[in-house]
Protein backbone atom coordinates (compact mmCIF):
# COMPACT_ATOMS: atom_id res chain seq x y z
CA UNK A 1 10.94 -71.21 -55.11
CA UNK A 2 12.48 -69.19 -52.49
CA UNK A 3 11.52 -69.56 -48.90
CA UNK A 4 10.35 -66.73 -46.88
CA UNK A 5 11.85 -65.82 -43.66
CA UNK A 6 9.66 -67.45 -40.67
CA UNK A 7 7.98 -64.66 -38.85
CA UNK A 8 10.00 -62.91 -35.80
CA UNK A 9 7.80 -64.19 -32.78
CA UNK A 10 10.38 -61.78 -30.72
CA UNK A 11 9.22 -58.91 -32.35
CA UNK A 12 5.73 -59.51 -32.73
CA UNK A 13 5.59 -59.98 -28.98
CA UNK A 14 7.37 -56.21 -28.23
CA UNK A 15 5.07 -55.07 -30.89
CA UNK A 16 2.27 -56.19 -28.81
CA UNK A 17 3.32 -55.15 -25.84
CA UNK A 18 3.99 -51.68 -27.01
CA UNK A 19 0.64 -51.53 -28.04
CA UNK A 20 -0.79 -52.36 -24.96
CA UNK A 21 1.30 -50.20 -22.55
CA UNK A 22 0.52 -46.93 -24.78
CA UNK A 23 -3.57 -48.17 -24.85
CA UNK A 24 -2.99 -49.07 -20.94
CA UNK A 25 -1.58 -45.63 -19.97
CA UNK A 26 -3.61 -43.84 -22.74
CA UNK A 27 -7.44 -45.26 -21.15
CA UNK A 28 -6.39 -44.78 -17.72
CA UNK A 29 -5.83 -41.07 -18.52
CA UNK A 30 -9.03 -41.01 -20.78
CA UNK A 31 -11.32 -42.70 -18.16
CA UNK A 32 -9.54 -43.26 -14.99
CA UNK A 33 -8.64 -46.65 -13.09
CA UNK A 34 -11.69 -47.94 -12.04
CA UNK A 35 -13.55 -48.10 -15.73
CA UNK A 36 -10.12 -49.14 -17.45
CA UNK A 37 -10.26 -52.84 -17.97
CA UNK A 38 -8.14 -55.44 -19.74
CA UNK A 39 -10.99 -55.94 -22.26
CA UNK A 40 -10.41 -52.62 -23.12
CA UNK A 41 -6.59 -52.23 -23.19
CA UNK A 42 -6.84 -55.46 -25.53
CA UNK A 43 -9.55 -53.78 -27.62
CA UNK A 44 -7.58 -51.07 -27.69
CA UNK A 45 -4.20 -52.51 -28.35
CA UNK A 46 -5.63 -54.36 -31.24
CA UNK A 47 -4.93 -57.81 -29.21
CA UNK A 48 -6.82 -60.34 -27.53
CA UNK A 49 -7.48 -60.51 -23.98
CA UNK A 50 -5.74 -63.61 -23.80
CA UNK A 51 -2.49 -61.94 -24.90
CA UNK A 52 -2.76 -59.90 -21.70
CA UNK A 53 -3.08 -62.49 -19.23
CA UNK A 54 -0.18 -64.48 -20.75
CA UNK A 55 2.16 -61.57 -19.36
CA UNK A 56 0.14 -60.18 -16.76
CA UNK A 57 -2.19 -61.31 -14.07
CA UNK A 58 -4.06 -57.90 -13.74
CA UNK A 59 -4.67 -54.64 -15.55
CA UNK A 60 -2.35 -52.95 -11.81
CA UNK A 61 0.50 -54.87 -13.18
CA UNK A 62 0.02 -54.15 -17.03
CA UNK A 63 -0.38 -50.62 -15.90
CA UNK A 64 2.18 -50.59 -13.38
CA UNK A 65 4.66 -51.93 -15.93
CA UNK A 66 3.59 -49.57 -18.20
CA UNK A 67 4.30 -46.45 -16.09
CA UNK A 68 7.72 -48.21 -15.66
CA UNK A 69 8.39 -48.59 -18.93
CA UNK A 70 7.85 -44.52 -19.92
CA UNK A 71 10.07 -43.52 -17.10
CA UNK A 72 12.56 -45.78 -18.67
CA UNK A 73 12.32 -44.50 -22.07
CA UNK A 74 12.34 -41.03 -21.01
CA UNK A 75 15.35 -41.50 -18.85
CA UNK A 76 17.19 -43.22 -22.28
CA UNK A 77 15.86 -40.17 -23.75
CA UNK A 78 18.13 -37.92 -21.60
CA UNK A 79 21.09 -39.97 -21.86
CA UNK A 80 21.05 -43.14 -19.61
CA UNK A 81 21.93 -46.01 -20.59
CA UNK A 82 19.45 -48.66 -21.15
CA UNK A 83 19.57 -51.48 -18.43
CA UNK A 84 21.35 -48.74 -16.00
CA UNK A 85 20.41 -48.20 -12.73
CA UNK A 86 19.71 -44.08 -12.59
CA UNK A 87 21.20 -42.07 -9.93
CA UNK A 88 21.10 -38.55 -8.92
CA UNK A 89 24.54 -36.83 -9.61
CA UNK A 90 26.88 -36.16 -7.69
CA UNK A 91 28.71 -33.11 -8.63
CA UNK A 92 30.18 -32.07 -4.82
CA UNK A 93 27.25 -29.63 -4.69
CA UNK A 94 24.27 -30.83 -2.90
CA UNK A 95 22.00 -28.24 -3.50
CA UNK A 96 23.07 -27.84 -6.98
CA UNK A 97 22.14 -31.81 -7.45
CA UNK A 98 19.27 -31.33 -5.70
CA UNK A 99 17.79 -28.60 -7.32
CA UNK A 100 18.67 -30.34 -10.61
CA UNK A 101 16.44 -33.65 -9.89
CA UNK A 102 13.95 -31.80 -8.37
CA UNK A 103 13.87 -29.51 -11.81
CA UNK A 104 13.69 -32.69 -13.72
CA UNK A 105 10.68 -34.02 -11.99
CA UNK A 106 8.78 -30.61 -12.27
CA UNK A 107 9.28 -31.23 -15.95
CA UNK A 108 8.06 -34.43 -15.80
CA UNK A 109 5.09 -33.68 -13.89
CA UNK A 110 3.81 -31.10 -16.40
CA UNK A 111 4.06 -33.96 -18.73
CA UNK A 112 1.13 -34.67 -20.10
CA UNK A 113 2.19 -38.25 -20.83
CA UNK A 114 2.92 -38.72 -17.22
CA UNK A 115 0.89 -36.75 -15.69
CA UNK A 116 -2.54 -38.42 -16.72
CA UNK A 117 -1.75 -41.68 -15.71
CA UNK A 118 0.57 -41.16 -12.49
CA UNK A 119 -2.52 -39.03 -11.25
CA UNK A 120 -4.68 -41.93 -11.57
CA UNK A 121 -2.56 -44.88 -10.44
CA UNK A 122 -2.09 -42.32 -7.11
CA UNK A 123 -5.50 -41.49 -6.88
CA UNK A 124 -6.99 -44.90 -7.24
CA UNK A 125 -3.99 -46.49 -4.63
CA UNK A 126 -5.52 -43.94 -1.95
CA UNK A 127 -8.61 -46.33 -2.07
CA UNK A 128 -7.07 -49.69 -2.91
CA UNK A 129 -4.34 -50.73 -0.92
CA UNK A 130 -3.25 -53.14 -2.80
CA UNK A 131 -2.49 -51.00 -5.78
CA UNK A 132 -1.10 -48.43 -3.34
CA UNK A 133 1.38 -50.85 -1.79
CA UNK A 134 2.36 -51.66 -5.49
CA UNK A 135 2.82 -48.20 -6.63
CA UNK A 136 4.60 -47.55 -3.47
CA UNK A 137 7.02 -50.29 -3.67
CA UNK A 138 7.61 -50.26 -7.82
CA UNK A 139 7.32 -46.78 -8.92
CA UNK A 140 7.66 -44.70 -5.27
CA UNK A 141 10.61 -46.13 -2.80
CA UNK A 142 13.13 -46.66 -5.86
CA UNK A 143 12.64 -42.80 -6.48
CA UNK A 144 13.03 -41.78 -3.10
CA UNK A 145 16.08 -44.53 -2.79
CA UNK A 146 18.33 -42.23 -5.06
CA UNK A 147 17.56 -39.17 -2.75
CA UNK A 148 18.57 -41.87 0.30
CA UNK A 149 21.72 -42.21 -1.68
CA UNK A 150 22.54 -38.89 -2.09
CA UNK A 151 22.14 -37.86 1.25
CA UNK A 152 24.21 -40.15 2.36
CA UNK A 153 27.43 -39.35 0.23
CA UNK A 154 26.37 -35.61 1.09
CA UNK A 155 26.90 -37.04 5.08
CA UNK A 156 30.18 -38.70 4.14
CA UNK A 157 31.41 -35.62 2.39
CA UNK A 158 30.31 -33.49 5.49
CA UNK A 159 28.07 -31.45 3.96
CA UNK A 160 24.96 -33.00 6.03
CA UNK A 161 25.00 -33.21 9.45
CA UNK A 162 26.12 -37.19 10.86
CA UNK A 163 22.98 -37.76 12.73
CA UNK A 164 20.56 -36.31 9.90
CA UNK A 165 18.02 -39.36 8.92
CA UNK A 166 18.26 -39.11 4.96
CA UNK A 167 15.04 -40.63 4.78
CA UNK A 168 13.60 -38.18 6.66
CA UNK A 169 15.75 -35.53 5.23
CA UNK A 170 14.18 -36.23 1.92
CA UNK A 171 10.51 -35.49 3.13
CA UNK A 172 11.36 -31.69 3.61
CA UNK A 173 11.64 -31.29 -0.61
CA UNK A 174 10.08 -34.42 -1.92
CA UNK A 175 6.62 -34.47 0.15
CA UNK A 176 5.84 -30.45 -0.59
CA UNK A 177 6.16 -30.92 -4.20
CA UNK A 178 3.93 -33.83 -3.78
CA UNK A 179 1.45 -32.39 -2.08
CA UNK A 180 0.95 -29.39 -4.09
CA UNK A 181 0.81 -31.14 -7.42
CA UNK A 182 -1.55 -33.59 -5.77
CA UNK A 183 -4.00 -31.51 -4.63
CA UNK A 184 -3.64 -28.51 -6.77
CA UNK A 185 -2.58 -26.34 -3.46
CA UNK A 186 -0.62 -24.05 -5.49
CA UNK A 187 1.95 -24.19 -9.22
CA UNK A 188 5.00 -26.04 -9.16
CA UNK A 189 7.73 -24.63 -11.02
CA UNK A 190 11.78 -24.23 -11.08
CA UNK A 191 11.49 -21.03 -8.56
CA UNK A 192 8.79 -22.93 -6.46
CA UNK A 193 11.37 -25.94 -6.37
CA UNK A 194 14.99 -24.13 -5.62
CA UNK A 195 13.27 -22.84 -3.27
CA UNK A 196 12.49 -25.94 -1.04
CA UNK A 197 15.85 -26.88 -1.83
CA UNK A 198 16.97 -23.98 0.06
CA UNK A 199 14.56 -23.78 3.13
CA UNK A 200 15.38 -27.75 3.49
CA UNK A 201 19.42 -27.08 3.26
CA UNK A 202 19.46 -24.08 5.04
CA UNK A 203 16.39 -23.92 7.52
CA UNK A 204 14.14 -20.48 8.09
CA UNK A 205 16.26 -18.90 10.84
CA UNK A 206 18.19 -15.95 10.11
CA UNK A 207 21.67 -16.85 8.62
């Protein structure tokens, strides 16, 4: 008689969890934050609620986690290496860099995998502050931290003034893009992009 191989409780358990990060981000596009609940991500995931609460306390964290999770796929995706921290290059041409990232997150905005469920998680932490400080402080301040980062090198390279506040800084490309994907104000595109690149770097006055 030959024995079988136990089963791998490892990859049972990232089976699972796969399952319920795609039925996580897939209900909260399909019916928004408020009616997505972990009886249904566990319904949905084929899993029992039970599973859920073993790893997570709340459906903000399993959907939290599971916003994380696609960014980091789609980042190993492009090239970077699993376990990595990302940063925005640094090729000795700010606006170049700039425009770059910023063209990368267009892209990833149009995503329809992204776009569903980063609409609701930022729609739904406009009304509960405790999701928003979450979403601020997982998803949102490590973003804008890279931007930080390459401001600063920009600064010590002297291509940004000394006194510049690269948090600040940031706000003149970042928030605009925000704002009109947010609230529909207008289409965000490449063009749309460079362009606040270059009124940020270069201001409106004549030249």
């Amino acid at each position: 008689m030959v024995d079988k191989p136990a089963p791998d409780a490892t990859r049972r358990s990232e089976k699972s969890r796969r399952a319920i990060y795609a039925a996580a981000l897939a209900l909260v596009a399909e019916v928004g934050y408020p009616k997505t609940t972990v009886e249904g991500i566990a319904a949905r995931a084929g899993v029992g609620k039970q599973t859920i609460y073993r790893w997570w306390s709340s459906k903000a964290d399993v959907l939290l986690e599971a916003f994380l999770d696609l960014g980091e796929q789609a980042a190993q995706a492009a090239g970077a290496e699993p376990g990595q921290p990302y940063g925005i290059p640094d090729t000795g041409d700010l606006a170049a860099d700039l425009r770059a990232v910023l063209r990368a997150t267009v892209d990833e905005l149009l995503d329809p995998r992204f776009e569903a469920p980063s609409r609701a998680l930022a729609a739904e932490g406009l009304v509960n502050e405790e999701l928003g400080r979450r979403f601020v402080a997982r998803l949102l301040e490590p973003q804008l931290q890279l931007y930080v980062d390459r401001l600063r090198a920009a600064q010590a390279a002297g291509q940004v003034r000394p006194g510049i506040d690269p948090r600040i800084a940031l706000e003149l490309f970042v928030s605009p893009l925000a704002q009109r994907w947010l609230q529909h104000t207008g289409p965000i595109s490449y063009e749309y992009t460079d362009t606040l690149v270059d009124y940020a770097l270069y201001g409106l006055a004549p030249r």
